[in-house]
Protein backbone atom coordinates (compact mmCIF):
# COMPACT_ATOMS: atom_id res chain seq x y z
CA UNK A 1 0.00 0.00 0.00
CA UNK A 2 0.74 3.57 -0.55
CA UNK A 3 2.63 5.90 1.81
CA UNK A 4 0.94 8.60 3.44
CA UNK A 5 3.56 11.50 4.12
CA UNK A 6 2.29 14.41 6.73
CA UNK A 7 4.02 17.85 5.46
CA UNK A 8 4.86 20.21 8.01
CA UNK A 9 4.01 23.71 6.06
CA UNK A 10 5.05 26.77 8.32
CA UNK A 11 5.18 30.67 7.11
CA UNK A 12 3.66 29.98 4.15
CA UNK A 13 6.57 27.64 2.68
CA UNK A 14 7.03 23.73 2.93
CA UNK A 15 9.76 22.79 5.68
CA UNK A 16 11.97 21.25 2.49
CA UNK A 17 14.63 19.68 4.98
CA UNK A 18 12.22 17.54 7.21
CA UNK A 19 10.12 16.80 4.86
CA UNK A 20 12.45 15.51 2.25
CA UNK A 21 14.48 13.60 4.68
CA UNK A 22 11.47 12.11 5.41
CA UNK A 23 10.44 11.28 2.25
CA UNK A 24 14.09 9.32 1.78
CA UNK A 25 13.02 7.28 5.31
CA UNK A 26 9.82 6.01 3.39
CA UNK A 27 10.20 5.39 0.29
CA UNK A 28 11.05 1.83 0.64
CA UNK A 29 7.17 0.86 2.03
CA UNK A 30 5.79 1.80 -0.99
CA UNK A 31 4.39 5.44 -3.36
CA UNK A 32 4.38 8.37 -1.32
CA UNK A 33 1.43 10.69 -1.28
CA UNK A 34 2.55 13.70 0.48
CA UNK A 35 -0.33 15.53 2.18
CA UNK A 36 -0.06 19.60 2.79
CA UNK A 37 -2.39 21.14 4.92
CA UNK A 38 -1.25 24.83 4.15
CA UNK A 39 -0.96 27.35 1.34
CA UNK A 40 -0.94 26.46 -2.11
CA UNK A 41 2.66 27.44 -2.62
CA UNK A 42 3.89 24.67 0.08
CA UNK A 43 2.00 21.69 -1.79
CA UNK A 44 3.37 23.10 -4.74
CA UNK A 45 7.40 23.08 -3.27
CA UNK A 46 5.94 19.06 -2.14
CA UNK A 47 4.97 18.34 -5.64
CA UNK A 48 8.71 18.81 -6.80
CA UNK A 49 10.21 16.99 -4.63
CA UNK A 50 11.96 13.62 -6.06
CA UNK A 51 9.98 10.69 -5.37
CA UNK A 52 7.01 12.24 -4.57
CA UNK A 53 3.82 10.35 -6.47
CA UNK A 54 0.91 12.77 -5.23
CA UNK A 55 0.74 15.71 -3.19
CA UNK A 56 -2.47 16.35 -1.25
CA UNK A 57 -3.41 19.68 -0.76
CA UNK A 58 -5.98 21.04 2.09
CA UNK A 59 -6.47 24.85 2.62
CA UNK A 60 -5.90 25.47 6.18
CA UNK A 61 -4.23 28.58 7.94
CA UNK A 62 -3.26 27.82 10.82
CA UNK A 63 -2.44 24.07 10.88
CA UNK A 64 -4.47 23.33 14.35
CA UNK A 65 -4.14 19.49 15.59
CA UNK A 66 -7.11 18.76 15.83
CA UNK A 67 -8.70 19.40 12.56
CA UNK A 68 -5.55 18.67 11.00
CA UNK A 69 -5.46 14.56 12.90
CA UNK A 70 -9.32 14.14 11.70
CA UNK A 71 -7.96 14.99 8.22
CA UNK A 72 -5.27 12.57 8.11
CA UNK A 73 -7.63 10.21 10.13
CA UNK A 74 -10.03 10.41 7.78
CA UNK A 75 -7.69 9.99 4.57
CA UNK A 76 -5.98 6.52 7.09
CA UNK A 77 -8.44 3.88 4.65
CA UNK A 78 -6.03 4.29 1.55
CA UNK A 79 -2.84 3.84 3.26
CA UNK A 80 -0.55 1.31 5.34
CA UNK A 81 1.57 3.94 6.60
CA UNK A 82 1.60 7.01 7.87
CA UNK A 83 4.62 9.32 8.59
CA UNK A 84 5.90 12.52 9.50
CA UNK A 85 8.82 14.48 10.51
CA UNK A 86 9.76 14.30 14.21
CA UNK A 87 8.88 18.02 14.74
CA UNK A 88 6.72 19.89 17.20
CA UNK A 89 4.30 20.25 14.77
CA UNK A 90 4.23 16.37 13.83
CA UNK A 91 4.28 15.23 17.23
CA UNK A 92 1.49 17.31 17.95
CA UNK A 93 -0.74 15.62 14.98
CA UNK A 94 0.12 11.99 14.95
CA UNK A 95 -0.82 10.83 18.10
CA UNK A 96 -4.11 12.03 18.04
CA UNK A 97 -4.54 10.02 14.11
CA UNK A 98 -3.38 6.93 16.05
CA UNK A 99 -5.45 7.57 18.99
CA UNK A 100 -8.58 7.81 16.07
CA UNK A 101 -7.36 5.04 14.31
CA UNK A 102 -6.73 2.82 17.66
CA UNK A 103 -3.36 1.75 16.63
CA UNK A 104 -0.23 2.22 18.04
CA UNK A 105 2.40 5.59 17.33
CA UNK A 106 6.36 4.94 16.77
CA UNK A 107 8.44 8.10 17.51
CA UNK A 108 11.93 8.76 16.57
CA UNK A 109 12.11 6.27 14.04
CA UNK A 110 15.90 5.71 12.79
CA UNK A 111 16.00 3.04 10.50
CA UNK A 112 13.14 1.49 8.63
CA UNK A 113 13.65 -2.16 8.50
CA UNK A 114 10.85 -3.41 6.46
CA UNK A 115 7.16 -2.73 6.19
CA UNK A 116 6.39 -3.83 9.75
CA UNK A 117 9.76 -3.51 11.73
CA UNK A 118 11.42 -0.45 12.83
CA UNK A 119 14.39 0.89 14.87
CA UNK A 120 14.68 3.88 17.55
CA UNK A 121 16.37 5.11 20.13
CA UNK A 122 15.74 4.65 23.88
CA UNK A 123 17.69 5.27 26.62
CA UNK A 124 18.90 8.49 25.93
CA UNK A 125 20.16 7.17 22.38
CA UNK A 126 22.55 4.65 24.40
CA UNK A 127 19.91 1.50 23.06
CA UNK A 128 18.42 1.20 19.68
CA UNK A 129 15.17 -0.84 20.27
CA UNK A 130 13.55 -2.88 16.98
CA UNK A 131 9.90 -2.18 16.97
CA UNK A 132 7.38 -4.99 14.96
CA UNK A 133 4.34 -3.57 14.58
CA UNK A 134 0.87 -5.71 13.44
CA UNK A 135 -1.45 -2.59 12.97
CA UNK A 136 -2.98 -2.73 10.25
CA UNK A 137 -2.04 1.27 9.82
CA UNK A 138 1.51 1.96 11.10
CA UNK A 139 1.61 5.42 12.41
CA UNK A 140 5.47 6.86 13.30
CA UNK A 141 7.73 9.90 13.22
CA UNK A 142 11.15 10.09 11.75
CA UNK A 143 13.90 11.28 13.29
CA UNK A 144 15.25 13.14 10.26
CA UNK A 145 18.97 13.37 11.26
CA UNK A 146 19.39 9.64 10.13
CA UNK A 147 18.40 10.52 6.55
CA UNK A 148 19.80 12.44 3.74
CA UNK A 149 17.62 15.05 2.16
CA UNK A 150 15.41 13.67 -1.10
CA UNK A 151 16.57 15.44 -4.65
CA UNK A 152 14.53 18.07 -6.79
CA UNK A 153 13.09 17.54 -10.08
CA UNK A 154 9.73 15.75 -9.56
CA UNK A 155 6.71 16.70 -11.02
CA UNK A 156 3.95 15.02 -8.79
CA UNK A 157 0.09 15.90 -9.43
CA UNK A 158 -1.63 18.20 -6.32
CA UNK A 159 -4.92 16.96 -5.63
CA UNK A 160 -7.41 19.17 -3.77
CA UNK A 161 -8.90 17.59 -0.78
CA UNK A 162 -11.77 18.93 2.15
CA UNK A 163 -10.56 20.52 5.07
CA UNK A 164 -11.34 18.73 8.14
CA UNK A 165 -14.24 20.30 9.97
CA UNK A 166 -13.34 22.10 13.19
CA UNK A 167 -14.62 20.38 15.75
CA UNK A 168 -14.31 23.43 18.34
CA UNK A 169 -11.82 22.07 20.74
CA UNK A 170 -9.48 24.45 19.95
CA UNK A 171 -8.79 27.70 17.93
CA UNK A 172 -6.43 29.47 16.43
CA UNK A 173 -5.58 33.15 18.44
CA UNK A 174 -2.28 34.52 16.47
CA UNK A 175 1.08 33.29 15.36
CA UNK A 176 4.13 34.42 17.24
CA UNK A 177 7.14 33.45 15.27
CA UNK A 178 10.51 34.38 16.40
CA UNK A 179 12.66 35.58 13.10
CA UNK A 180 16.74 34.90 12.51
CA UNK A 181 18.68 35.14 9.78
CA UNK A 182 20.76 32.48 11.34
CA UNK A 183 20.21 29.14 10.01
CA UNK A 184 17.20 26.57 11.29
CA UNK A 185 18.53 24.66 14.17
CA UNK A 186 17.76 21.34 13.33
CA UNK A 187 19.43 21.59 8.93
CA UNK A 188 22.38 23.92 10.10
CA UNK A 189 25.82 22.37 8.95
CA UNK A 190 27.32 24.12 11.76
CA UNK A 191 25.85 24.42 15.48
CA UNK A 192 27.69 26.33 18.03
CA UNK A 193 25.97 25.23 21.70
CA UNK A 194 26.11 27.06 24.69
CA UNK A 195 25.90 25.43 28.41
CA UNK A 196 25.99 26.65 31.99
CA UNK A 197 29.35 27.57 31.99
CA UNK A 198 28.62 30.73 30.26
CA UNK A 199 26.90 32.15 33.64
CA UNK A 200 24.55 35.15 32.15
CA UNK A 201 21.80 35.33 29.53
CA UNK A 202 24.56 38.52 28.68
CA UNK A 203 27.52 36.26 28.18
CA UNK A 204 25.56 33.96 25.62
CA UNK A 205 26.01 36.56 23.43
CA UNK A 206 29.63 34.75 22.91
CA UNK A 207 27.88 32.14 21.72
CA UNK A 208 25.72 34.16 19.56
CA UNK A 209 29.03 36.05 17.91
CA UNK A 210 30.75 32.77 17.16
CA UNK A 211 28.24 31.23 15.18
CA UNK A 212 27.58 34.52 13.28
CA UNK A 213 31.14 34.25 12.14
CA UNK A 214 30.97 30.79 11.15
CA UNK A 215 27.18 31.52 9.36
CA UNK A 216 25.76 28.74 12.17
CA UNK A 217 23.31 28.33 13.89
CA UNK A 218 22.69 28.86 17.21
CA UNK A 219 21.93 25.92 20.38
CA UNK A 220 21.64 25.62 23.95
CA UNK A 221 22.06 23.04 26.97
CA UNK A 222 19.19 22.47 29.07
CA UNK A 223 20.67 24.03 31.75
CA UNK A 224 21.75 27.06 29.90
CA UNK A 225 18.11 26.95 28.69
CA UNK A 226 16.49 26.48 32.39
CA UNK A 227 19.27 29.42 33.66
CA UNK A 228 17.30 31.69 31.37
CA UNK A 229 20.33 32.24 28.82
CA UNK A 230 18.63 31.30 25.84
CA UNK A 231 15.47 30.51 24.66
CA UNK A 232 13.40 26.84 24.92
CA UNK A 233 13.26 26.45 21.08
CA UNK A 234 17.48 26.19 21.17
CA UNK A 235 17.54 23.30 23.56
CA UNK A 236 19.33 20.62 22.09
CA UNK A 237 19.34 17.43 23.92
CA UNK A 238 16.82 14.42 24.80
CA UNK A 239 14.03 16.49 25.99
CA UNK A 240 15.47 19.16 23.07
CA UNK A 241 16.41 19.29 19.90
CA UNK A 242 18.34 16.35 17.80
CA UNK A 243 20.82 17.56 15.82
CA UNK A 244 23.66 16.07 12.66
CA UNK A 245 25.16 18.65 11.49
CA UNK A 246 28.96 19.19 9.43
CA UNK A 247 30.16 20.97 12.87
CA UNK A 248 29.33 20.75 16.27
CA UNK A 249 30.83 23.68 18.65
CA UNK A 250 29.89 22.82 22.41
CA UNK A 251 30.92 25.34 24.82
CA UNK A 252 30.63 25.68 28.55
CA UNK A 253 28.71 22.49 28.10
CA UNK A 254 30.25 19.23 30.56
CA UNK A 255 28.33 16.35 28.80
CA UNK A 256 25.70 15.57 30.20
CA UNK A 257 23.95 12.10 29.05
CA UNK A 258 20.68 14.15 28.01
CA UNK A 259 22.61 16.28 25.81
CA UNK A 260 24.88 13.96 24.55
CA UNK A 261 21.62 12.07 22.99
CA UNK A 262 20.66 15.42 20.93
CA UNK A 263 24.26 15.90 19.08
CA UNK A 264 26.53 12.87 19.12
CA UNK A 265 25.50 12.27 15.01
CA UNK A 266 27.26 15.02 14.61
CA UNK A 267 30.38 14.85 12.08
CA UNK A 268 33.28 16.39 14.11
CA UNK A 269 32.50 17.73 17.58
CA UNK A 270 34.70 20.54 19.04
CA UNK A 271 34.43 21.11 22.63
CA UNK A 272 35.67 24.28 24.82
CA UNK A 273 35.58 23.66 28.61
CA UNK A 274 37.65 24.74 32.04
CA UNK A 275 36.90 21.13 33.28
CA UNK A 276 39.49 18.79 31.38
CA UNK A 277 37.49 16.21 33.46
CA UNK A 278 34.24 16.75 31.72
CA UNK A 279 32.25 14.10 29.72
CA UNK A 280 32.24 16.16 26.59
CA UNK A 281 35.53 15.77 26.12
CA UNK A 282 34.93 11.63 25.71
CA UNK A 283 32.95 12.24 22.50
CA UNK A 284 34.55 15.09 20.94
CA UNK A 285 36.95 15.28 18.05
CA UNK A 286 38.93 17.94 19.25
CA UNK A 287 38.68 19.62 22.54
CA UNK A 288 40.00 22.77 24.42
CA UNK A 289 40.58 22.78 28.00
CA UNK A 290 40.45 26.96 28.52
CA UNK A 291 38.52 29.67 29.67
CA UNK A 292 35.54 30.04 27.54
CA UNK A 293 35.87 33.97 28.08
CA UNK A 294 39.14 34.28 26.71
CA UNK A 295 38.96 31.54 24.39
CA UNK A 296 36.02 32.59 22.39
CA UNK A 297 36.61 36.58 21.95
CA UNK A 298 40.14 35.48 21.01
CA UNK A 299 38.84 32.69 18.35
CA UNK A 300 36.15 34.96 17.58
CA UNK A 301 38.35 37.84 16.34
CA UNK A 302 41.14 35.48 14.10
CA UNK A 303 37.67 33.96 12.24
């Protein structure tokens, strides 16, 4: 059977990264329908896409979960899967279609095995369990750090399809979407992290300078994050963000397990810490046992 693919469409453009990652993930189970429930212009961006067969395309502004899980509920009959990125958006929707389809969700899916089995992480990304699923729907999220991105150059058809009615349990008040010319977190080739050691919301500006340099993007520890230093949507970690990219830059950050389980895919891992006893230093490519405040202005300045 057919693969049903749920878009995440956000400022009126298709998240092309997550989506096409995903796309890559599932194409093995069978043709992928890709369903948009957004503006025009995001099913269009879906429809060219590589591997895409059909794009299905609901008007809907603001992307609420419930009206959104009764469409994808209600479009389940066709389809033995149903996937998504693992975004805040996604993990927002799918539960609810599984909880209306009374089957089963998989999150954090890292390898597809075959049309029933799957692998994630659990543990904090120390155990990789295998998942076999008899639903006759299989309903999971993809963690899209395990995949590469799908190619350009399809030409898939966009099929109009009803809106889900709303159902009243929630509605939509206004959008508040922080803006950054810094790369998205979770597609940056280069992440430079910030952690407790940095002491001040006003220090993390260090942080903030670095990355600029390097054209990165910008993360955070948990406890940087629950210090106040930066906001919730940099956490990278378990309870975070997971992120692969090129370049990982952890600063002030000791290791913790928790954020270890958010950034250990990534390529080469450079970490700056005081503490030549702390854990980041066991998974890092290179490391620099220094003062963060003089190390940083001074690498800063030669980049």
């Amino acid at each position: 059977m057919a693969v049903l693919l749920l878009a995440d469409a956000s400022g009126g453009h298709l998240a092309a990264d997550s989506v096409s990652k995903t796309l890559t993930a599932v194409q093995s189970l069978g043709e992928v329908h890709v369903l948009v429930a957004g503006p025009a212009a995001a099913a269009a961006e879906a429809a060219g896409l590589s591997g895409v067969a059909k794009v299905l395309h609901a008007e809907d502004a603001h992307g609420l979960a419930e009206p959104v899980a009764a469409l994808v509920a209600g479009l389940a009959g066709g389809y033995g899967h149903i996937a998504a990125p693992s975004t805040a958006f996604a993990k927002n929707v799918l539960p609810r279609v599984a909880a209306l389809l009374d089957v089963m969700v998989i999150p954090d899916v890292t390898a597809v095995i075959d049309a029933e089995t799957f692998e994630r992480p659990i543990y904090a990304g120390n155990a990789v369990q295998r998942v076999r699923s008899s639903d006759s729907v299989k309903v999971f999220t993809v963690r899209t750090a395990s995949f590469p991105a799908a190619g350009a150059g399809g030409a898939a058809e966009v099929t109009p399809v009803a809106a889900a009615g709303d159902g009243g349990l929630s509605s939509w008040v206004e959008d508040r979407v922080a803006a950054s010319d810094r790369p998205e977190l979770t597609s940056a080739k280069i992440v430079v992290s910030g952690g407790r050691g940095l002491g001040s919301q006003e220090n993390f500006a260090l942080i903030e300078a670095l990355a600029d340099k390097l054209g990165a993007a910008v993360g955070a520890s948990r406890a940087a994050v629950d210090s106040g230093f930066a906001p919730n949507d940099l956490q990278v970690g378990q309870t975070g963000k997971v992120v692969a990219p090129q370049l990982y830059v952890a600063v002030g950050i000791s290791g913790a397990i928790q954020h270890l389980a958010g950034m250990k895919d990534a390529k080469v891992i450079v970490a700056v810490n005081k503490d030549e006893e702390a854990p980041i230093f066991q998974v890092a490519d290179y490391g620099l046992v220094a003062d963060l405040f003089q190390a940083l202005p001074e690498l800063t300045g030669k980049l």
